[in-house]
PDB file of N, CA and C in Angstrom:
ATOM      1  N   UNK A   1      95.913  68.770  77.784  1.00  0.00           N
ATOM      2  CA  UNK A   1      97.100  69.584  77.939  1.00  0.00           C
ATOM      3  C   UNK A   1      97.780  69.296  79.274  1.00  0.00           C
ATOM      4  N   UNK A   2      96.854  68.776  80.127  1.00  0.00           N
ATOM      5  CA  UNK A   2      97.598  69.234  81.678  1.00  0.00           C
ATOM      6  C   UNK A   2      98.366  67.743  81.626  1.00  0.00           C
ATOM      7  N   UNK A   3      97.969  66.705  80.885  1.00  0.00           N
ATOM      8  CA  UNK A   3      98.621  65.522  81.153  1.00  0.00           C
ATOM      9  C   UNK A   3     100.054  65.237  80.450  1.00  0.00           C
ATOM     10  N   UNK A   4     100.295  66.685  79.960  1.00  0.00           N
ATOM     11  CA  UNK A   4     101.387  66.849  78.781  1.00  0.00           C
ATOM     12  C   UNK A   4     102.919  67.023  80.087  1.00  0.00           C
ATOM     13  N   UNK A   5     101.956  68.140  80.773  1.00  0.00           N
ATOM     14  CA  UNK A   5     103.053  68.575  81.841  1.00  0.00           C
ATOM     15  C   UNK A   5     103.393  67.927  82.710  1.00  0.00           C
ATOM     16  N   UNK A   6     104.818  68.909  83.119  1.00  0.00           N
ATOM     17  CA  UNK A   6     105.338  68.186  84.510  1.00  0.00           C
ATOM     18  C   UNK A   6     104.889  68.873  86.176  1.00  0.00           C
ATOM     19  N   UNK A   7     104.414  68.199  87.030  1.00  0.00           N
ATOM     20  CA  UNK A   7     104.161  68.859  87.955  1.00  0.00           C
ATOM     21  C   UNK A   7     105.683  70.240  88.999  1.00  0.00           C
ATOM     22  N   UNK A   8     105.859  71.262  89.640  1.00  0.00           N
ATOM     23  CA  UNK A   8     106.498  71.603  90.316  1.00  0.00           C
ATOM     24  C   UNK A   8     106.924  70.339  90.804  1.00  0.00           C
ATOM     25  N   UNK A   9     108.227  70.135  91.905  1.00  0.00           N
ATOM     26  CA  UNK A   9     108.917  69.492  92.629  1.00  0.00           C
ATOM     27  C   UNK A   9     108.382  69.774  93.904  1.00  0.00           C
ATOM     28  N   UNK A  10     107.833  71.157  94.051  1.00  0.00           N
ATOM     29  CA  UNK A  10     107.684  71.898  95.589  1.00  0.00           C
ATOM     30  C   UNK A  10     105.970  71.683  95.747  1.00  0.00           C
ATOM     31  N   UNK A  11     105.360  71.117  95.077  1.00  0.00           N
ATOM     32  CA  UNK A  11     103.635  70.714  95.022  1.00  0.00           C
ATOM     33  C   UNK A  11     103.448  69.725  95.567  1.00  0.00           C
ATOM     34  N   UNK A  12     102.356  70.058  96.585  1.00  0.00           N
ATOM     35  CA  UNK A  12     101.667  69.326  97.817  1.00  0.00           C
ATOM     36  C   UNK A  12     100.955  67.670  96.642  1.00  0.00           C
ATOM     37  N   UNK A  13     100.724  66.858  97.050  1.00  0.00           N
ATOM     38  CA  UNK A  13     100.304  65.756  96.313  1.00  0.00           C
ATOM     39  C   UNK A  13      98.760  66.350  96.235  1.00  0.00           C
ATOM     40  N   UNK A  14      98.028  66.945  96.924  1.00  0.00           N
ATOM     41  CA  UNK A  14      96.894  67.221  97.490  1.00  0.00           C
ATOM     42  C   UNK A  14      96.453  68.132  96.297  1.00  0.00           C
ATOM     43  N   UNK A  15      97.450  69.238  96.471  1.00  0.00           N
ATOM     44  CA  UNK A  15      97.083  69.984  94.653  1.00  0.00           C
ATOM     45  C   UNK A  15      97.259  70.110  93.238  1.00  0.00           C
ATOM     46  N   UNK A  16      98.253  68.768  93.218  1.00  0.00           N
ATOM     47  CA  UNK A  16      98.085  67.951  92.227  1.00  0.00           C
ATOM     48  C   UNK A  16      96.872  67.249  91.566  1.00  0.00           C
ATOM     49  N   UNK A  17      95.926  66.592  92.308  1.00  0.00           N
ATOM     50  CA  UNK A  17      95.398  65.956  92.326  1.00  0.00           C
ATOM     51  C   UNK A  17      93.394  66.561  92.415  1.00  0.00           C
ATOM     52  N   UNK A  18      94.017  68.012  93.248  1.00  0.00           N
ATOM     53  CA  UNK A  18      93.124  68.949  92.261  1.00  0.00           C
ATOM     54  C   UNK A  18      93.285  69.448  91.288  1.00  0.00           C
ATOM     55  N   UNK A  19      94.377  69.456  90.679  1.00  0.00           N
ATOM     56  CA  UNK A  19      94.477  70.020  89.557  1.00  0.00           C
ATOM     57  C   UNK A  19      94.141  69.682  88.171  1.00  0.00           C
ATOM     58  N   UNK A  20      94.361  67.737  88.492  1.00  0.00           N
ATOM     59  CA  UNK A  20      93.823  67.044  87.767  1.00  0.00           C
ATOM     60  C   UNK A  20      92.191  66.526  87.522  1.00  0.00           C
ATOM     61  N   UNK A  21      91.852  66.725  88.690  1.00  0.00           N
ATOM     62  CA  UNK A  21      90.027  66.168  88.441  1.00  0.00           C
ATOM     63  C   UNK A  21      89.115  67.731  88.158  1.00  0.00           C
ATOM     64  N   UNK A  22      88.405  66.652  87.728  1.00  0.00           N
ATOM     65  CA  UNK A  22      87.438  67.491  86.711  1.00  0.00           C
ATOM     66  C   UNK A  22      86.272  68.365  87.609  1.00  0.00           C
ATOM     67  N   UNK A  23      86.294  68.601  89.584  1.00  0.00           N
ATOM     68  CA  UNK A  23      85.182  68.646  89.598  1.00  0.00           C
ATOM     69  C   UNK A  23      86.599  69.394  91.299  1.00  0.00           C
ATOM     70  N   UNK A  24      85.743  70.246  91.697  1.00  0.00           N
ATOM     71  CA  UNK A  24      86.983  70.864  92.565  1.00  0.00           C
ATOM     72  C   UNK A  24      86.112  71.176  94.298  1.00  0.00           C
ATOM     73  N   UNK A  25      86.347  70.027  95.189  1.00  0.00           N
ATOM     74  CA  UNK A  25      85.242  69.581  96.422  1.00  0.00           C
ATOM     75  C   UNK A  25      85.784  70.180  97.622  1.00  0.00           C
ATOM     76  N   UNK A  26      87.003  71.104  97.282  1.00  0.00           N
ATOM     77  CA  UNK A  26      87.239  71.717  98.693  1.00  0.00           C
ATOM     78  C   UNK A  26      86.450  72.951  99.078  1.00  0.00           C
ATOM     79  N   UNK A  27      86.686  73.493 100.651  1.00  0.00           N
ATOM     80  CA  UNK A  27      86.187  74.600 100.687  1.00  0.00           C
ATOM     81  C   UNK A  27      86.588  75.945  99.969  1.00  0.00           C
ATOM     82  N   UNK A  28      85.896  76.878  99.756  1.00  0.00           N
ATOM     83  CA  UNK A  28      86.793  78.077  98.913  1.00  0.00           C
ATOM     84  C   UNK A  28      86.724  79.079  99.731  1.00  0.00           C
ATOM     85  N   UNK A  29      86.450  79.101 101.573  1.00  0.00           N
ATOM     86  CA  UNK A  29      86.398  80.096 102.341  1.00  0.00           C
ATOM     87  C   UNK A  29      87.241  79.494 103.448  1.00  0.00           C
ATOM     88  N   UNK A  30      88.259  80.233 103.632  1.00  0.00           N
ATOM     89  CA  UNK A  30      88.855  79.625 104.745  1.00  0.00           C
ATOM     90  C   UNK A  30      88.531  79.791 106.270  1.00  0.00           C
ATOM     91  N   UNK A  31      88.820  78.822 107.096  1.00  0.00           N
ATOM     92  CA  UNK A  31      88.256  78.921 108.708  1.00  0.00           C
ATOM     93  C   UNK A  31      88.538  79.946 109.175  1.00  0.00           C
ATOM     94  N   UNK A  32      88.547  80.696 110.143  1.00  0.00           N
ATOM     95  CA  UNK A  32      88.869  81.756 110.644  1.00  0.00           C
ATOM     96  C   UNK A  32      90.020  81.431 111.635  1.00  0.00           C
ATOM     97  N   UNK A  33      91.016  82.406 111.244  1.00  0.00           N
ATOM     98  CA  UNK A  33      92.721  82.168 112.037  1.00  0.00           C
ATOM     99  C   UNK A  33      93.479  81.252 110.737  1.00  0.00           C
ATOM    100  N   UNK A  34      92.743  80.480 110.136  1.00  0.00           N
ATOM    101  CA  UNK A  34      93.655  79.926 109.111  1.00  0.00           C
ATOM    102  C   UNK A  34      94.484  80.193 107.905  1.00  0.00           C
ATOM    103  N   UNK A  35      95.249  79.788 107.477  1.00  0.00           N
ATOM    104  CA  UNK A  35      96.149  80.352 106.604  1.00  0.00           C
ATOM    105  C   UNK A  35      96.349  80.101 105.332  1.00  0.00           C
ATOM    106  N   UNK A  36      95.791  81.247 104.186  1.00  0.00           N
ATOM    107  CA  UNK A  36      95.995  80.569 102.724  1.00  0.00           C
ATOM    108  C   UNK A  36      98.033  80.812 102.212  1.00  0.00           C
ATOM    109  N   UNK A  37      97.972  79.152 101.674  1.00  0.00           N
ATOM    110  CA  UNK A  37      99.075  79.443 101.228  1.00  0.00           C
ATOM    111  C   UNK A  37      99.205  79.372  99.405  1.00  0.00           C
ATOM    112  N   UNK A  38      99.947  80.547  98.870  1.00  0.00           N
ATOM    113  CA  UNK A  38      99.957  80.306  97.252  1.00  0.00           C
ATOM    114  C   UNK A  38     100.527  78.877  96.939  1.00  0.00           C
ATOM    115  N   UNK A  39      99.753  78.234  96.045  1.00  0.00           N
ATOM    116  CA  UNK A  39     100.695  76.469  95.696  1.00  0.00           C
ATOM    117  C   UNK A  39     101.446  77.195  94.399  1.00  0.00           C
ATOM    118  N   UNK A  40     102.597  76.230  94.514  1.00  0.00           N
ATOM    119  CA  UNK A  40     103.495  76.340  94.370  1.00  0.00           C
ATOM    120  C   UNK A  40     103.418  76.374  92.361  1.00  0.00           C
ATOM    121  N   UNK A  41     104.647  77.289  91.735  1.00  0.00           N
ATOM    122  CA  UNK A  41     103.667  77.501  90.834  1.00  0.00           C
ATOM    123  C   UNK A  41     102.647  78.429  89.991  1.00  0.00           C
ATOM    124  N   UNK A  42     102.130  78.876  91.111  1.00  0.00           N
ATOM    125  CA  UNK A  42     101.030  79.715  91.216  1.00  0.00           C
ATOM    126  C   UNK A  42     101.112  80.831  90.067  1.00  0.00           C
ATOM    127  N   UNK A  43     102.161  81.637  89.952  1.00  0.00           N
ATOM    128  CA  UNK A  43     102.751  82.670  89.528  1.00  0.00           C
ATOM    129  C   UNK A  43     104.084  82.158  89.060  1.00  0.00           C
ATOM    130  N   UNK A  44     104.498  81.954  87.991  1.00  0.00           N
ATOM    131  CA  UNK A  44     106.044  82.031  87.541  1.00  0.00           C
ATOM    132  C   UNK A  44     106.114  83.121  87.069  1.00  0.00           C
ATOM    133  N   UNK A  45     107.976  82.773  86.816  1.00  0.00           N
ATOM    134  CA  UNK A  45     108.268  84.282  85.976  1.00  0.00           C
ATOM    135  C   UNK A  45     107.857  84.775  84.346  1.00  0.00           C
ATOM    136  N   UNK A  46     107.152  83.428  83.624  1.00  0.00           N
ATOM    137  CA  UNK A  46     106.274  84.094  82.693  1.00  0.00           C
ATOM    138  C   UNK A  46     105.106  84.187  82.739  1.00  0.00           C
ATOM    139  N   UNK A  47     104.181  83.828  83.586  1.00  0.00           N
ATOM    140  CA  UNK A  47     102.709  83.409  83.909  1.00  0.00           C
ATOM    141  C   UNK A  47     102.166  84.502  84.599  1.00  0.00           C
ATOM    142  N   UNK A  48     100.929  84.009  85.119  1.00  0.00           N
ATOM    143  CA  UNK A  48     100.140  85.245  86.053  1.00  0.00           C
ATOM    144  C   UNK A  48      99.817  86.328  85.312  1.00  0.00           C
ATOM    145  N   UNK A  49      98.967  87.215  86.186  1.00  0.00           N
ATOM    146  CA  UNK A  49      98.275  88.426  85.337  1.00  0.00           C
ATOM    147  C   UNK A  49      99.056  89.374  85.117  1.00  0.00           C
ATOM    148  N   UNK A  50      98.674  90.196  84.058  1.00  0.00           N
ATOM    149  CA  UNK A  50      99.366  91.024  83.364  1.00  0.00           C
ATOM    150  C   UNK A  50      99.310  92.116  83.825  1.00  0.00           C
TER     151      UNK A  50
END
């Protein structure tokens, strides 16, 4: 399915490219002082939780 779509315009190459592999090697706790940002996407206006 995901190879059907088109990526956002406003998406980092970086989370693309997680989005595509099968196996996900970043950290999932961020450093302290650092900053999570939503990728882009994240939430549209039909998507996200209900």
């Amino acid at each position: 399915m995901v190879e059907a779509g088109t990526a956002y315009d406003t998406m980092k190459e970086t989370d693309i490219k997680d989005a595509m592999n099968h196996d996900y090697n970043q950290p999932i706790i961020l450093s302290e002082g650092q900053k999570w940002e939503m990728p882009a996407g994240a939430f549209g206006d039909s998507c996200g939780p209900i």
